[in-house]
Protein backbone atom coordinates (compact mmCIF):
# COMPACT_ATOMS: atom_id res chain seq x y z
CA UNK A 1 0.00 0.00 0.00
CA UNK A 2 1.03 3.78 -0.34
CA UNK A 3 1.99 3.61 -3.48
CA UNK A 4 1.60 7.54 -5.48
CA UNK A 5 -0.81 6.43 -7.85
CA UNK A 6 -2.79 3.96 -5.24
CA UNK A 7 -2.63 6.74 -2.53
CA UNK A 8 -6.02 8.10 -1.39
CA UNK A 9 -6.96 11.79 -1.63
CA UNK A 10 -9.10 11.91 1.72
CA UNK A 11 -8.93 10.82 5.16
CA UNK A 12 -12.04 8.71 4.33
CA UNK A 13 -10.56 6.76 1.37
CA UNK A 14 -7.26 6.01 3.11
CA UNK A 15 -9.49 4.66 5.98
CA UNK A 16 -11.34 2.29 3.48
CA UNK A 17 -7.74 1.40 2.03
CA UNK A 18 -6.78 0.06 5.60
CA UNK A 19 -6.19 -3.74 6.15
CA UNK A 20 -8.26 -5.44 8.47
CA UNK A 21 -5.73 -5.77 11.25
CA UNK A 22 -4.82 -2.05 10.76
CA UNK A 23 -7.79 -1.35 11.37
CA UNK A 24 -8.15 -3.36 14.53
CA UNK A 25 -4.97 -1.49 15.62
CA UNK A 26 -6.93 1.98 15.12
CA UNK A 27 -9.89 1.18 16.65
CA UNK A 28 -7.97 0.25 19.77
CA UNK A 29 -7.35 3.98 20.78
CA UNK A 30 -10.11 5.75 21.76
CA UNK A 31 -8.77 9.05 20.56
CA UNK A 32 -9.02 7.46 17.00
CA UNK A 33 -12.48 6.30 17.73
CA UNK A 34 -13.78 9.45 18.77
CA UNK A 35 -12.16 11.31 16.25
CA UNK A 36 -13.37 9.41 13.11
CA UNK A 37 -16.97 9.73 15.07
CA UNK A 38 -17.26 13.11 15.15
CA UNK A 39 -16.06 13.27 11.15
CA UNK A 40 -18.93 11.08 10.57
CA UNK A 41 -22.15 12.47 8.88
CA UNK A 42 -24.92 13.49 11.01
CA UNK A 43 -26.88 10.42 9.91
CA UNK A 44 -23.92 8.32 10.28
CA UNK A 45 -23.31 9.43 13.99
CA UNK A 46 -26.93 8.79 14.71
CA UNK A 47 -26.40 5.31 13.41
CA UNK A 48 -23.79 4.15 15.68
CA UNK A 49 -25.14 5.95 18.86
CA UNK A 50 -28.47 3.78 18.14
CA UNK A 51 -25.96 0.62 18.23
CA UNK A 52 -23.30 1.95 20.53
CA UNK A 53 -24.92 -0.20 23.54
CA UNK A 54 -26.93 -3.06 21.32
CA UNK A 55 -24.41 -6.39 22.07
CA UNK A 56 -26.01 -8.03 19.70
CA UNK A 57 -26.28 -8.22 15.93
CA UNK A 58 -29.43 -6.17 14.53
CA UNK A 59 -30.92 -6.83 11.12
CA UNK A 60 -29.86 -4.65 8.11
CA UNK A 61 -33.96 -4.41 7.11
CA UNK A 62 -34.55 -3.19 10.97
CA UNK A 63 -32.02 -0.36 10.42
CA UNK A 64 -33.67 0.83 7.26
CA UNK A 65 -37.32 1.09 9.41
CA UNK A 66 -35.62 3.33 11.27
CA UNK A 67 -36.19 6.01 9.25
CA UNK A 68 -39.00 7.63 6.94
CA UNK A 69 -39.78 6.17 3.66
CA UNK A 70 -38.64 9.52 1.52
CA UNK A 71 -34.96 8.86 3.85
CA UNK A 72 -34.60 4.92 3.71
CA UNK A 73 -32.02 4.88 0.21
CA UNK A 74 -29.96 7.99 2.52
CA UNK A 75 -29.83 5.71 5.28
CA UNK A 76 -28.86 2.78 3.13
CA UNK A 77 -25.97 4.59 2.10
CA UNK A 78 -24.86 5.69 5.04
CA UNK A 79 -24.71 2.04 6.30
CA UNK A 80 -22.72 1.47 3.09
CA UNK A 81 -19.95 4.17 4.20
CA UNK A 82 -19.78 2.19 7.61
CA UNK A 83 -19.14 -1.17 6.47
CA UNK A 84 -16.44 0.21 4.20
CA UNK A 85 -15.07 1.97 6.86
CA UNK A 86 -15.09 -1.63 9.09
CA UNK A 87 -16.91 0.35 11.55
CA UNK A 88 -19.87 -1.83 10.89
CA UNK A 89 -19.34 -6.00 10.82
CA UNK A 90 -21.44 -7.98 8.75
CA UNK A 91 -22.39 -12.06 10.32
CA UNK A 92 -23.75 -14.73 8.82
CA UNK A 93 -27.35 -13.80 8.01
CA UNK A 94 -27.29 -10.63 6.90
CA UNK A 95 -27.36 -9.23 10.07
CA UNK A 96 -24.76 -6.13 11.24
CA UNK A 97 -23.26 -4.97 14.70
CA UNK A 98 -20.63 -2.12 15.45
CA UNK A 99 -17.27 -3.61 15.25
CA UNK A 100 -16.34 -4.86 18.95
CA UNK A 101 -13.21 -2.76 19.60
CA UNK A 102 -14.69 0.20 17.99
CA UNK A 103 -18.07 -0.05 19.79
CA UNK A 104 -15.51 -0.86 23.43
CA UNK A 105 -13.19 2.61 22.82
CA UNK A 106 -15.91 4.53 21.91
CA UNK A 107 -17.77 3.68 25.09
CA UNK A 108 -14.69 4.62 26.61
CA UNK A 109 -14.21 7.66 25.15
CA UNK A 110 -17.15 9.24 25.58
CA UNK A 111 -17.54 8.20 29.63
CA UNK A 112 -14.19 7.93 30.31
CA UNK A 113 -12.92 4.47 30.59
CA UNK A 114 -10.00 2.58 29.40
CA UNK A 115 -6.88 4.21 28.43
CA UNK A 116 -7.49 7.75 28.58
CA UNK A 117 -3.73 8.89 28.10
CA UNK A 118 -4.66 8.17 24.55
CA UNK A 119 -6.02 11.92 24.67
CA UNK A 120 -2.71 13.24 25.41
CA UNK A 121 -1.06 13.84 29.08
CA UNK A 122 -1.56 17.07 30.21
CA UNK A 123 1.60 18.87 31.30
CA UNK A 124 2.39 20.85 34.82
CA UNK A 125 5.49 22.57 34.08
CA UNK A 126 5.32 26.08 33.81
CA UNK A 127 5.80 27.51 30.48
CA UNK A 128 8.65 29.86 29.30
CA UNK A 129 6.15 32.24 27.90
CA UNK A 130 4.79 32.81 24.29
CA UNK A 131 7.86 35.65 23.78
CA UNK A 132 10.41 33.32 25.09
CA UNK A 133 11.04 35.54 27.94
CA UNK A 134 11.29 33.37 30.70
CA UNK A 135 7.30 34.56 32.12
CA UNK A 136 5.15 32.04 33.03
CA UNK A 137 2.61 29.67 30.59
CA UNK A 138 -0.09 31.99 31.00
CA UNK A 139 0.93 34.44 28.15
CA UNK A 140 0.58 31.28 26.24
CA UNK A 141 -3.20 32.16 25.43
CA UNK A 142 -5.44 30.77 22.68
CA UNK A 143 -4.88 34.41 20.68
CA UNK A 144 -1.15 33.91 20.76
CA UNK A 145 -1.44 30.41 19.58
CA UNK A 146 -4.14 31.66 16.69
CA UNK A 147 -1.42 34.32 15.56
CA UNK A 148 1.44 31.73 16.04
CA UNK A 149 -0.32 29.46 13.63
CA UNK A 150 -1.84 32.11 11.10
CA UNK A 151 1.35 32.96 10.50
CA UNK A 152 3.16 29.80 10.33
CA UNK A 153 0.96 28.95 7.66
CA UNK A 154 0.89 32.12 5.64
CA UNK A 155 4.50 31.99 5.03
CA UNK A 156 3.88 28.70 3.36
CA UNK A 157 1.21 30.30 0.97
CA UNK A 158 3.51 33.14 0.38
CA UNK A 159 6.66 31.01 -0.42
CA UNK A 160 4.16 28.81 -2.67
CA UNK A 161 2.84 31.64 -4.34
CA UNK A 162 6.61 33.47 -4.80
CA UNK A 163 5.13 36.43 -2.63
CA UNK A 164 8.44 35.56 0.20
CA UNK A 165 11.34 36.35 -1.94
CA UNK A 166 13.35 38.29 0.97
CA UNK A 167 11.66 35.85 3.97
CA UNK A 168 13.76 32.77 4.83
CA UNK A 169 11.86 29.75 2.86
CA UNK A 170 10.41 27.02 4.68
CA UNK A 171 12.07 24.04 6.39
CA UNK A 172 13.19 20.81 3.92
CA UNK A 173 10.17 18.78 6.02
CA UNK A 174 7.57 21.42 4.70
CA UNK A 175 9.50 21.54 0.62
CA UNK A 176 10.02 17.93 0.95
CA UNK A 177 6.15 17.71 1.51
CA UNK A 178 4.90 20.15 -1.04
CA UNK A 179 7.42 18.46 -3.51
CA UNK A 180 5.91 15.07 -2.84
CA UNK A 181 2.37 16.00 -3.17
CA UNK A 182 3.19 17.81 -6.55
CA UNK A 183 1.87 21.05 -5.10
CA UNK A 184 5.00 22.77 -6.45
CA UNK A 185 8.15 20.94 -8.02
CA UNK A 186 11.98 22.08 -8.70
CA UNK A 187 12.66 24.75 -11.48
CA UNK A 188 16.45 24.55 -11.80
CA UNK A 189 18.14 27.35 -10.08
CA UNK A 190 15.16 29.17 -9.66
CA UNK A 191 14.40 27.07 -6.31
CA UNK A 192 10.79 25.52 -6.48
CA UNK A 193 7.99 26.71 -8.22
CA UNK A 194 4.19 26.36 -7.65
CA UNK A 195 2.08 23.76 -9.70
CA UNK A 196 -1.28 23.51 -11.47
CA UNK A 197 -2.39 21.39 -8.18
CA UNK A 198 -0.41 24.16 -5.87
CA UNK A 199 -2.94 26.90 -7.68
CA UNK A 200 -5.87 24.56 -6.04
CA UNK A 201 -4.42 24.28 -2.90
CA UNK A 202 -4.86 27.99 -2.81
CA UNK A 203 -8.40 28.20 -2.91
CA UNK A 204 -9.13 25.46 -0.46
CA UNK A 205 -10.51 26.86 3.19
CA UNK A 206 -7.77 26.17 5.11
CA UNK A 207 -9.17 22.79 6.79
CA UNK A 208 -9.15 21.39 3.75
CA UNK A 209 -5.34 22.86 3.38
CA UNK A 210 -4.53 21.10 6.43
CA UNK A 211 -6.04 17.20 5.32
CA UNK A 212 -3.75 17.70 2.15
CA UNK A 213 -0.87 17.99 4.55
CA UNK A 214 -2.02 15.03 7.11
CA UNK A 215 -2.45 13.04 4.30
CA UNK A 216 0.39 13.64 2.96
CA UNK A 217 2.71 13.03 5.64
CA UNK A 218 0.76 9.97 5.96
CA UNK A 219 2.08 8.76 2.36
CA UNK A 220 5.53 10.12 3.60
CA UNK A 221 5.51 7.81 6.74
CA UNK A 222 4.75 4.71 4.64
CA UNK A 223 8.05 5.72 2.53
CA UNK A 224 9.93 5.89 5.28
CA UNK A 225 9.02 2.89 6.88
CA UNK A 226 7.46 4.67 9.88
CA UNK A 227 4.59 2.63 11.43
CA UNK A 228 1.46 3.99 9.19
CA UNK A 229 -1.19 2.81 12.47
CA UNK A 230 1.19 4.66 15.13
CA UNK A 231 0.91 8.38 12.99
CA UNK A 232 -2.10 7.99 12.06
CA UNK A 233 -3.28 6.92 15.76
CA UNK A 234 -0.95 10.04 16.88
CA UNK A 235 -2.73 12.33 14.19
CA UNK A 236 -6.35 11.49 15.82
CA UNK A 237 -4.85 11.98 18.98
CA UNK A 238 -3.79 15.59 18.31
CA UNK A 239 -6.73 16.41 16.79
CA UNK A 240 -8.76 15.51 19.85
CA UNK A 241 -6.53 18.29 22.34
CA UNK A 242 -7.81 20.69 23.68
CA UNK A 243 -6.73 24.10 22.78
CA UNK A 244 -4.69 26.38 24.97
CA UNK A 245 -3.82 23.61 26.91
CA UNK A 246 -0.05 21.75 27.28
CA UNK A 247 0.46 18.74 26.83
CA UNK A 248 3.78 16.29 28.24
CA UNK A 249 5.84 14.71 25.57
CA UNK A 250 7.38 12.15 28.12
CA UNK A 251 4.94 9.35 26.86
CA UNK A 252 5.74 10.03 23.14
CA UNK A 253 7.58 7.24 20.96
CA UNK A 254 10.61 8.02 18.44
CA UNK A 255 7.82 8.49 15.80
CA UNK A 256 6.24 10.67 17.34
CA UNK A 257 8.53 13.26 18.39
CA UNK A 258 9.79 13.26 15.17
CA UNK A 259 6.21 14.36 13.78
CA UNK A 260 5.92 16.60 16.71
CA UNK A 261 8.64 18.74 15.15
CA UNK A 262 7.54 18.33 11.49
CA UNK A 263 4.00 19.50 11.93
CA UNK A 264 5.21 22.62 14.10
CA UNK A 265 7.03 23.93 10.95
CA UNK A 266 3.17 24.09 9.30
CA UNK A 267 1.71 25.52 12.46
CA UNK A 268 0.07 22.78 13.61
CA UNK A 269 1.77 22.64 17.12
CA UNK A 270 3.69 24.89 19.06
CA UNK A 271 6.92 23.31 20.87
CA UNK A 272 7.82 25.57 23.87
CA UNK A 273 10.17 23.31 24.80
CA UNK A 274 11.31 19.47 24.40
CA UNK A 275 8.85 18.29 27.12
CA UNK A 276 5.79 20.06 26.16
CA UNK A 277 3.77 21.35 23.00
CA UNK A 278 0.51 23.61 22.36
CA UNK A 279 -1.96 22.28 19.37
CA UNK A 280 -3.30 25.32 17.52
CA UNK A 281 -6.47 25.62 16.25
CA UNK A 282 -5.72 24.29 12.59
CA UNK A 283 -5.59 20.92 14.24
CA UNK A 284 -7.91 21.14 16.96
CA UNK A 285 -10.78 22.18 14.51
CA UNK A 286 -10.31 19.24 11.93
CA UNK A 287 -13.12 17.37 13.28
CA UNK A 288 -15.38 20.21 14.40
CA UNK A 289 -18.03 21.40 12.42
CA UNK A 290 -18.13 20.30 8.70
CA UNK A 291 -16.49 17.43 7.94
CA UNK A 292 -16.73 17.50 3.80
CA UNK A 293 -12.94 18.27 3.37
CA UNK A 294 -12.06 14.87 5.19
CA UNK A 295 -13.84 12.73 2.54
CA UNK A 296 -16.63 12.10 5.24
CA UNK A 297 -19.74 13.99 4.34
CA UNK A 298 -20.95 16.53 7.01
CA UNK A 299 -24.40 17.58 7.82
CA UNK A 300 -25.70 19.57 4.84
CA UNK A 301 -23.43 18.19 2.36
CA UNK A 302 -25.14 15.02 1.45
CA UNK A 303 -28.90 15.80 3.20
CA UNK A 304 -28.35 14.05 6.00
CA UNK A 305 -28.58 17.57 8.44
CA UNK A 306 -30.90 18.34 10.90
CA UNK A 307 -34.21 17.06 8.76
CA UNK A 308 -32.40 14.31 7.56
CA UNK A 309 -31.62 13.36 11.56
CA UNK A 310 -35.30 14.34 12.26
CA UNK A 311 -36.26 11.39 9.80
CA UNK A 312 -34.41 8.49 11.85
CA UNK A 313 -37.78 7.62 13.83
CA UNK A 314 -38.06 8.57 17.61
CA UNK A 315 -34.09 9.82 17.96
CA UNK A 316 -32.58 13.26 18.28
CA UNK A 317 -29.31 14.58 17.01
CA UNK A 318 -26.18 13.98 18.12
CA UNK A 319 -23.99 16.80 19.77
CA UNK A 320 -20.58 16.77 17.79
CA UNK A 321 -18.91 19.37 20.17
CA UNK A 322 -16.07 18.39 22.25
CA UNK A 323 -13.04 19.28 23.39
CA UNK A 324 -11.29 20.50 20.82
CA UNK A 325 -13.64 23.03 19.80
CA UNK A 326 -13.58 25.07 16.48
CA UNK A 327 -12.27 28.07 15.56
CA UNK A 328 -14.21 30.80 17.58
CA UNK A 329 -14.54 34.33 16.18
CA UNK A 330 -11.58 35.77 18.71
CA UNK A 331 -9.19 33.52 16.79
CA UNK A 332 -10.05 33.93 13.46
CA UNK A 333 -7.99 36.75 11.60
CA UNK A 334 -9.64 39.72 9.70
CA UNK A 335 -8.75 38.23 6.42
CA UNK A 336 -10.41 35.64 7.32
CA UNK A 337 -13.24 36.92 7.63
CA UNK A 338 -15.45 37.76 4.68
CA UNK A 339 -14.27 40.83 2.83
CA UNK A 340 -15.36 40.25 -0.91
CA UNK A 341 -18.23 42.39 -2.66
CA UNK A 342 -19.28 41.25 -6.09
CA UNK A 343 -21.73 43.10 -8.11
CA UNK A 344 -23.29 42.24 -11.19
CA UNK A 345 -21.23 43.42 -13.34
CA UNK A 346 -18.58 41.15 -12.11
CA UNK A 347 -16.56 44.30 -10.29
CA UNK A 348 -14.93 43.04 -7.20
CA UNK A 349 -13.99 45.04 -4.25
CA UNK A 350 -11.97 43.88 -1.28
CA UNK A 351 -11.34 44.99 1.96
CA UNK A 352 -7.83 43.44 3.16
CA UNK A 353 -4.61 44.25 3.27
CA UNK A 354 -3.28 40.91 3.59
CA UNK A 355 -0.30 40.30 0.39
CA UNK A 356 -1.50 36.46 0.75
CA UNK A 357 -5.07 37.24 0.06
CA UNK A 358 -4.42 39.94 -3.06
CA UNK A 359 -1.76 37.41 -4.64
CA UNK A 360 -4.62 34.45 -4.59
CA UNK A 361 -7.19 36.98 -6.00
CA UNK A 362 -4.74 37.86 -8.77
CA UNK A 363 -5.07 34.44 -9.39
CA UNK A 364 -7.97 35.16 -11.25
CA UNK A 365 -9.16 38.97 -10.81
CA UNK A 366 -8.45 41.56 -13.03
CA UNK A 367 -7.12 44.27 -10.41
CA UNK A 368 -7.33 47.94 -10.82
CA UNK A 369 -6.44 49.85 -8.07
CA UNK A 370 -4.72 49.13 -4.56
CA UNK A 371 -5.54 51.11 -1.49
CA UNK A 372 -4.13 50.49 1.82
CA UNK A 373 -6.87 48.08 3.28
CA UNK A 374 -8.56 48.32 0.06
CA UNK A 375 -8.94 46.56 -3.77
CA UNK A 376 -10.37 47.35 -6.83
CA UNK A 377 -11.02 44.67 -9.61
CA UNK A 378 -12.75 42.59 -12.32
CA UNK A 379 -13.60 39.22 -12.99
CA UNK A 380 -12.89 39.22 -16.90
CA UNK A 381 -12.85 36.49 -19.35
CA UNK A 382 -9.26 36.67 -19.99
CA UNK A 383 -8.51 36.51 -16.26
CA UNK A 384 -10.93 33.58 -15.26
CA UNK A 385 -9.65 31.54 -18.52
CA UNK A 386 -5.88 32.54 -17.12
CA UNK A 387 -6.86 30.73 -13.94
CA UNK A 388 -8.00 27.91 -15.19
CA UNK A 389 -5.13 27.17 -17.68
CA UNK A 390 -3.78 26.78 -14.22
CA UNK A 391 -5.98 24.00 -13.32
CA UNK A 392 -8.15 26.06 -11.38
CA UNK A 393 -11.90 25.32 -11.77
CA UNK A 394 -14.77 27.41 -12.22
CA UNK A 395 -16.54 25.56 -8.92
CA UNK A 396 -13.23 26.76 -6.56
CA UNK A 397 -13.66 30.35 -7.87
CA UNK A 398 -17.11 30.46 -6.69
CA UNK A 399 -16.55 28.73 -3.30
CA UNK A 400 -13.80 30.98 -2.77
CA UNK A 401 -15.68 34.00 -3.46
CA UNK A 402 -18.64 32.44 -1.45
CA UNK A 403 -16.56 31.94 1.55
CA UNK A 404 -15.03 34.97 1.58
CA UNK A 405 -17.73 36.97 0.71
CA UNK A 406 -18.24 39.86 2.75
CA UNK A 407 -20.60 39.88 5.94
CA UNK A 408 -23.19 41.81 3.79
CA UNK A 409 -23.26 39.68 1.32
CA UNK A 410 -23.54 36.58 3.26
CA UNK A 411 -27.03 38.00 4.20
CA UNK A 412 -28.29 36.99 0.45
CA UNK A 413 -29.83 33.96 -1.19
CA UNK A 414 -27.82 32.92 -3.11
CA UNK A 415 -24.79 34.66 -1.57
CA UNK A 416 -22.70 35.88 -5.10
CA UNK A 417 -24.97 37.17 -8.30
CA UNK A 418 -26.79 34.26 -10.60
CA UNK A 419 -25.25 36.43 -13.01
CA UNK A 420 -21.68 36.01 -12.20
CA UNK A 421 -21.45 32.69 -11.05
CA UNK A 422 -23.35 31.48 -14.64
CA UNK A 423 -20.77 33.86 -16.60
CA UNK A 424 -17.96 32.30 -14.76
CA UNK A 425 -19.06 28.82 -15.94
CA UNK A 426 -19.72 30.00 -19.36
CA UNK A 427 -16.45 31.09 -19.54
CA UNK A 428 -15.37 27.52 -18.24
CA UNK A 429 -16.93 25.71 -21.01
CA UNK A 430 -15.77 27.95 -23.59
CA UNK A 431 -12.45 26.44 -22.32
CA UNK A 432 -13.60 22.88 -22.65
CA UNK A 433 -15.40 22.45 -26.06
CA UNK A 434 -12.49 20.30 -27.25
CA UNK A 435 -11.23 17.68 -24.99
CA UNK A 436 -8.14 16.07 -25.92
CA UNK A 437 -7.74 12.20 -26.07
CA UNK A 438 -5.37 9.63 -27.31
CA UNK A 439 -6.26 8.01 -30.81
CA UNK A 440 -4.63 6.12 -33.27
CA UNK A 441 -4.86 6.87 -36.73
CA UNK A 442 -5.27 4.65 -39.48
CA UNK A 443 -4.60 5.17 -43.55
CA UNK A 444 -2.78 3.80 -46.54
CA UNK A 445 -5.39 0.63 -47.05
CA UNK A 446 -4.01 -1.41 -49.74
CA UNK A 447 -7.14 -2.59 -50.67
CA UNK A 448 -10.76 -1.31 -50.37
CA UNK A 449 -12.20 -4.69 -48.63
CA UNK A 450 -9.16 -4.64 -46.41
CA UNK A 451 -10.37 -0.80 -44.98
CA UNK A 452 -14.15 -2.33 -44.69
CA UNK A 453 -13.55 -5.34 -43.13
CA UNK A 454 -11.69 -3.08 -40.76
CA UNK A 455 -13.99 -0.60 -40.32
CA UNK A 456 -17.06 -2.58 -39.73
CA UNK A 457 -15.02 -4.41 -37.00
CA UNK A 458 -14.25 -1.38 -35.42
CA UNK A 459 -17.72 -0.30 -35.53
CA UNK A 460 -18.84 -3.30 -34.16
CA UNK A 461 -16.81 -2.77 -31.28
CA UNK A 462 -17.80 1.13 -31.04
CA UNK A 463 -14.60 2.12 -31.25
CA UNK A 464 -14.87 4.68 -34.02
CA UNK A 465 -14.08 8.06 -33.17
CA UNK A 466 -13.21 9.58 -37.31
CA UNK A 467 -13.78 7.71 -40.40
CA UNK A 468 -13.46 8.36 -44.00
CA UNK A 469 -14.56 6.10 -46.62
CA UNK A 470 -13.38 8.43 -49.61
CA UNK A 471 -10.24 8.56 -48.29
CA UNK A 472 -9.88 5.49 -46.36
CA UNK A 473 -8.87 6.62 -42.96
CA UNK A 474 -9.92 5.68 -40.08
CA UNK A 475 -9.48 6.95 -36.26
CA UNK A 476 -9.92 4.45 -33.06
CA UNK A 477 -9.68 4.86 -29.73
CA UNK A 478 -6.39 3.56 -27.35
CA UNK A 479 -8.10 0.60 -26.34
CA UNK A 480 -9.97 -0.25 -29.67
CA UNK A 481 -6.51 -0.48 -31.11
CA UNK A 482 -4.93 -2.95 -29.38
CA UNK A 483 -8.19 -5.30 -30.46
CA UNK A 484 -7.47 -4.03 -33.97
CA UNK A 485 -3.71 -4.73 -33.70
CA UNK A 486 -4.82 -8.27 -32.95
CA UNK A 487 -6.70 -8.66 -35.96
CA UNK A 488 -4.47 -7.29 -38.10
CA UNK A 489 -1.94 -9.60 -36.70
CA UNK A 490 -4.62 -12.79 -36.94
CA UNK A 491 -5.37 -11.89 -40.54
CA UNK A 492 -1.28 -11.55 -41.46
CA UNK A 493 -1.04 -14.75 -40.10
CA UNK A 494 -3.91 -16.10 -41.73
CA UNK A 495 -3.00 -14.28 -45.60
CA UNK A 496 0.50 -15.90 -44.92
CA UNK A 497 -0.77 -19.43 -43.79
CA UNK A 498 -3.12 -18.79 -47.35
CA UNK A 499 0.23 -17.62 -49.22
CA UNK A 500 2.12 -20.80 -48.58
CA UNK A 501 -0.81 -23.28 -48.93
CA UNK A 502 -0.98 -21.48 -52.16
CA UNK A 503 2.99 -21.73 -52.70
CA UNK A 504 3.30 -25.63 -51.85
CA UNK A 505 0.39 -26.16 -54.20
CA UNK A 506 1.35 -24.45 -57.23
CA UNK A 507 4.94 -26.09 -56.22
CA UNK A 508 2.96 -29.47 -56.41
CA UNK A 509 1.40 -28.97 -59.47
CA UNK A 510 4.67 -27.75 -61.50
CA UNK A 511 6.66 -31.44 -60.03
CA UNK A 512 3.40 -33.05 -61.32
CA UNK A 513 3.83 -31.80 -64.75
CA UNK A 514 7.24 -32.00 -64.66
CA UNK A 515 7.06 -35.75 -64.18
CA UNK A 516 3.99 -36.19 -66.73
CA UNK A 517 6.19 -34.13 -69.29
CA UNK A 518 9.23 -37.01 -68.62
C-alpha cells in the first residue's frame, strides 16, 4: 500500500484502504475512535449511537425502518460508508453490529474508561512564555497560539505563491512535503515553483489545506518505513486536544517526536520546549463542524442535516462538540473573515490588506487599483480563462468567493450574483469544447475490402471516433486499437498461412507436370 498512484486523496478513502488488522490497531485507541466519530455524517453518527450499547447483531432491514420512507435509500448509504469503513461488521445472516473494539473505545471515550492517556497527558510545568522571555505559561493564550499558527501557515502560501522572496523559505520537512504532493516541483536554479495542483491548494478553506498535509505526511511515513497505524493513531490523537492547553511529551515514541517537530514547521503545534507542545487551532478544529474536506460527508453536504436526523424515527441529534472546539470568532484573523463584494457586473472590491489574500485573488481577478486596506477589480474572461489554464476550476472560484464573501453579502440567497457565477461557468466551457484524447490513426489501405472489413469491425466494437470512406482513414480509440492490432496480426497470419498453402500447391502442381512431361 502507499503507493503515489494507489494513494487516497481523503482521510475517508485512506481509511477504506486500511487492512483489516490495521484497522483493529486503530480502533484500539479511543482518541481514534472518537475522532473518526465526530467526522462522521450526522446520519452516520446517529447510526452508531443507536448501536453503541446493542451487544447483539441487529438486522440490516430493521435499520432501514428506522427512518421515513422519503430517507430509507440515505440511510442505506450511510450504512454502506460504515461497512467500508469496518466500523460496521457484517455475520452470517445478513445481520450487522458495530465492530467490537470500535463499539468498546468509543464507550470509553465518551464516559471515560479505558486508556485515557490516549487523549494526550496534560503537562504541569510552567511555560517559558509565548515571547520566550522566561514569564510564566499563562501568556501562552489561545490568541497567541491563533497568531502563532496564522502565521506559520501564511509563510507557506507566500513562499508557494513566490510572494516571500526576501523571507527565509520554509524548512526541507515542509519543501520535501509540497514536492511530494506535486503542489509545487523544482525549477532549476530558480528554487521551487508552484504547480497547477499548488494553484488549487490555494483556494481550499484552510481545513481542507490542512487534510492535504495530514495526508500527505501519511504517504511520507509509509516511505519511510514509519509505522502507518502509530501516525495515524498520533494524528487522531492531536486532533482531539484541547486548545490552549499543554500537553507532556514524556509518553511520546521516536515516531512521534519526530512528527511533533515536522508539523510545528506548518503551524500545527507549538513546541515551547522538548517536554511540552501547544496544538493550535488548525488541528484542533479538523473534526469540528463540517467534515466534507475529510472525505466524510458533514451535515448539509449530502442531506443528512438536521431534517435528515429528524427522519431516523423517535431519535434526536447527536452533539458533535467536544473538546477540541472550532475556531471561535476571537481567533479567526480579519482576512479571514469575509471581505469580498461582487456586483453584477462582475466588479470586485476587497477589503484586506493581507499580500497572501491579493496574490490568490490575482489568481484570477483583473485588479485595478490598490488602497491600503482596500482593492479594486474585475472578474474578466481573460482573467478567469488565465486561472483555469492553471488548473483552477470554475466551482473553486465560486466557493472561494462564497466563503469569503463579505458579511453583507452573506445575508443573500444565493450569496454571489446568478449572473456572475453562470458567466464564470460559461467562460469555463468555452475552455472545454475540445477535450483532448489519445487516438490512433489509421490510412494507406491497400485494398478497399481490407479498410471495410476493418472498419465494420471497429464499428462493431464502437470504437470509431473519425472515419473516412473516400479517403480510407480511419481513427480508433487507445483501447480499440490494441483489439485491432490483434486482428491485423490474426489476418497476417492467416494471408500468410493462405500464401504458402498457395505456394506448396502451385509447387505441387509444377513437379506433377514436370514428371507427366518425362
Amino acid at each position: 500500500m502507499g503507493s503515489e498512484e494507489e494513494f487516497k486523496s481523503t482521510i475517508a478513502e485512506y481509511l477504506e484502504s486500511l487492512p483489516t488488522q490495521f484497522c483493529r490497531r486503530v480502533f484500539s485507541n479511543p482518541a481514534a475512535c472518537l475522532a473518526i466519530f465526530r467526522l462522521l455524517s450526522t446520519v452516520g453518527k446517529q447510526l452508531v449511537m443507536s448501536m453503541l450499547y446493542l451487544d447483539t447483531a441487529i438486522k440490516i432491514q430493521d435499520i432501514h425502518q428506522w427512518a421515513k420512507a422519503d430517507h430509507r435509500q440515505l440511510v442505506k448509504s450511510k450504512v454502506h460508508q460504515l461497512r467500508k469503513l469496518q466500523i460496521l461488521t457484517e455475520e452470517r445472516g445478513g445481520d450487522v453490529s458495530l465492530s467490537p473494539i470500535f463499539r468498546e473505545q468509543l464507550r470509553n471515550a465518551l464516559t471515560g474508561g479505558g486508556d485515557f492517556s490516549s487523549f494526550g497527558i496534560p503537562s504541569t510545568l510552567a511555560g517559558g512564555g509565548a515571547g520566550g522571555g522566561g514569564t510564566d505559561r499563562g501568556m501562552i493564550s489561545k490568541k497567541w497560539l491563533a497568531s502563532y499558527a496564522n502565521d506559520r501557515w501564511e509563510a507557506i502560501l507566500h513562499f508557494m505563491v513566490g510572494q516571500s522572496a526576501d523571507a527565509e523559505p520554509p524548512s526541507e520537512s515542509v519543501r520535501g512535503i509540497l514536492r511530494m504532493s506535486k503542489l509545487m516541483e523544482d525549477s532549476g536554479e530558480d528554487g521551487m515553483k508552484i504547480t497547477n495542483s499548488g494553484f488549487q491548494f490555494l483556494l481550499q478553506d484552510s481545513s481542507s489545506q490542512v487534510w492535504t498535509v495530514l495526508l500527505q505526511y501519511l504517504r511520507l511515513a509509509e516511505m519511510q518505513d514509519m509505522d502507518v497505524v502509530e501516525v495515524l493513531n498520533f494524528t487522531f490523537q492531536l486532533i482531539s486536544l484541547q486548545l490552549g492547553r499543554p500537553y507532556s511529551t514524556e509518553a511520546l515514541t521516536r515516531n512521534q517526536r519526530k512528527m511533533l517537530t515536522e508539523l510545528c514547521d506548518f503551524g500545527l503545534l507549538y513546541q515551547e520546549s522538548a517536554s511540552q507542545f501547544y496544538p493550535t487551532h488548525f488541528i484542533t478544529s479538523l473534526s469540528s463542524g463540517s467534515a466534507s474536506h475529510s472525505g466524510l460527508p458533514s451535515k448539509g453536504s449530502d442531506g443528512s442535516g438536521p431534517a435528515a436526523t429528524a427522519a431516523v424515527s423517535g431519535r434526536s441529534a447527536i452533539p458533535t462538540t467536544a473538546s477540541g472546539g472550532g475556531t471561535t470568532g476571537e481567533l479567526a484573523k480579519p482576512s479571514d473573515q469575509g471581505f469580498i463584494i461582487l456586483e453584477t457586473n462582475c466588479r470586485m472590491y476587497a477589503y484586506t490588506e493581507s499580500p497572501l489574500q491579493i496574490a490568490i485573488l490575482n489568481l484570477f481577478v483583473h485588479l485595478v487599483n490598490r488602497f491600503p486596506n482596500f482593492i479594486t477589480g474585475a472578474l474578466t474572461r481573460d482573467s478567469v480563462r488565465r486561472a483555469l489554464a492553471r488548473g483552477i476550476t470554475a466551482d473553486q472560484i465560486i466557493t472561494f468567493l462564497t466563503t469569503h464573501a463579505h458579511p453583507q453579502m452573506q445575508g443573500r440567497t444565493p450569496v454571489l450574483p446568478i449572473t456572475v457565477t453562470d458567466q464564470i461557468r460559461l467562460w469555463e466551457q468555452e475552455r472545454n469544447r475540445l477535450k483532448p484524447s489519445a487516438a490512433y490513426f489509421y490510412k494507406d489501405f491497400g485494398q478497399k475490402q481490407e479498410y471495410e472489413r476493418m472498419f465494420k469491425y471497429a464499428q462493431d466494437i464502437g470504437v470509431v471516433l473519425w472515419a473516412s470512406n473516400e479517403k480510407r482513414q480511419l481513427v480508433v480509440t487507445r483501447q480499440g486499437h490494441a483489439k485491432i492490432a490483434e486482428l491485423v496480426k490474426s489476418q497476417r497470419a492467416a494471408n500468410a498461412a493462405n500464401a504458402a498453402a498457395a505456394a506448396a500447391s502451385a509447387s505441387a502442381s509444377a513437379a506433377a507436370s514436370n514428371t507427366a512431361k518425362a
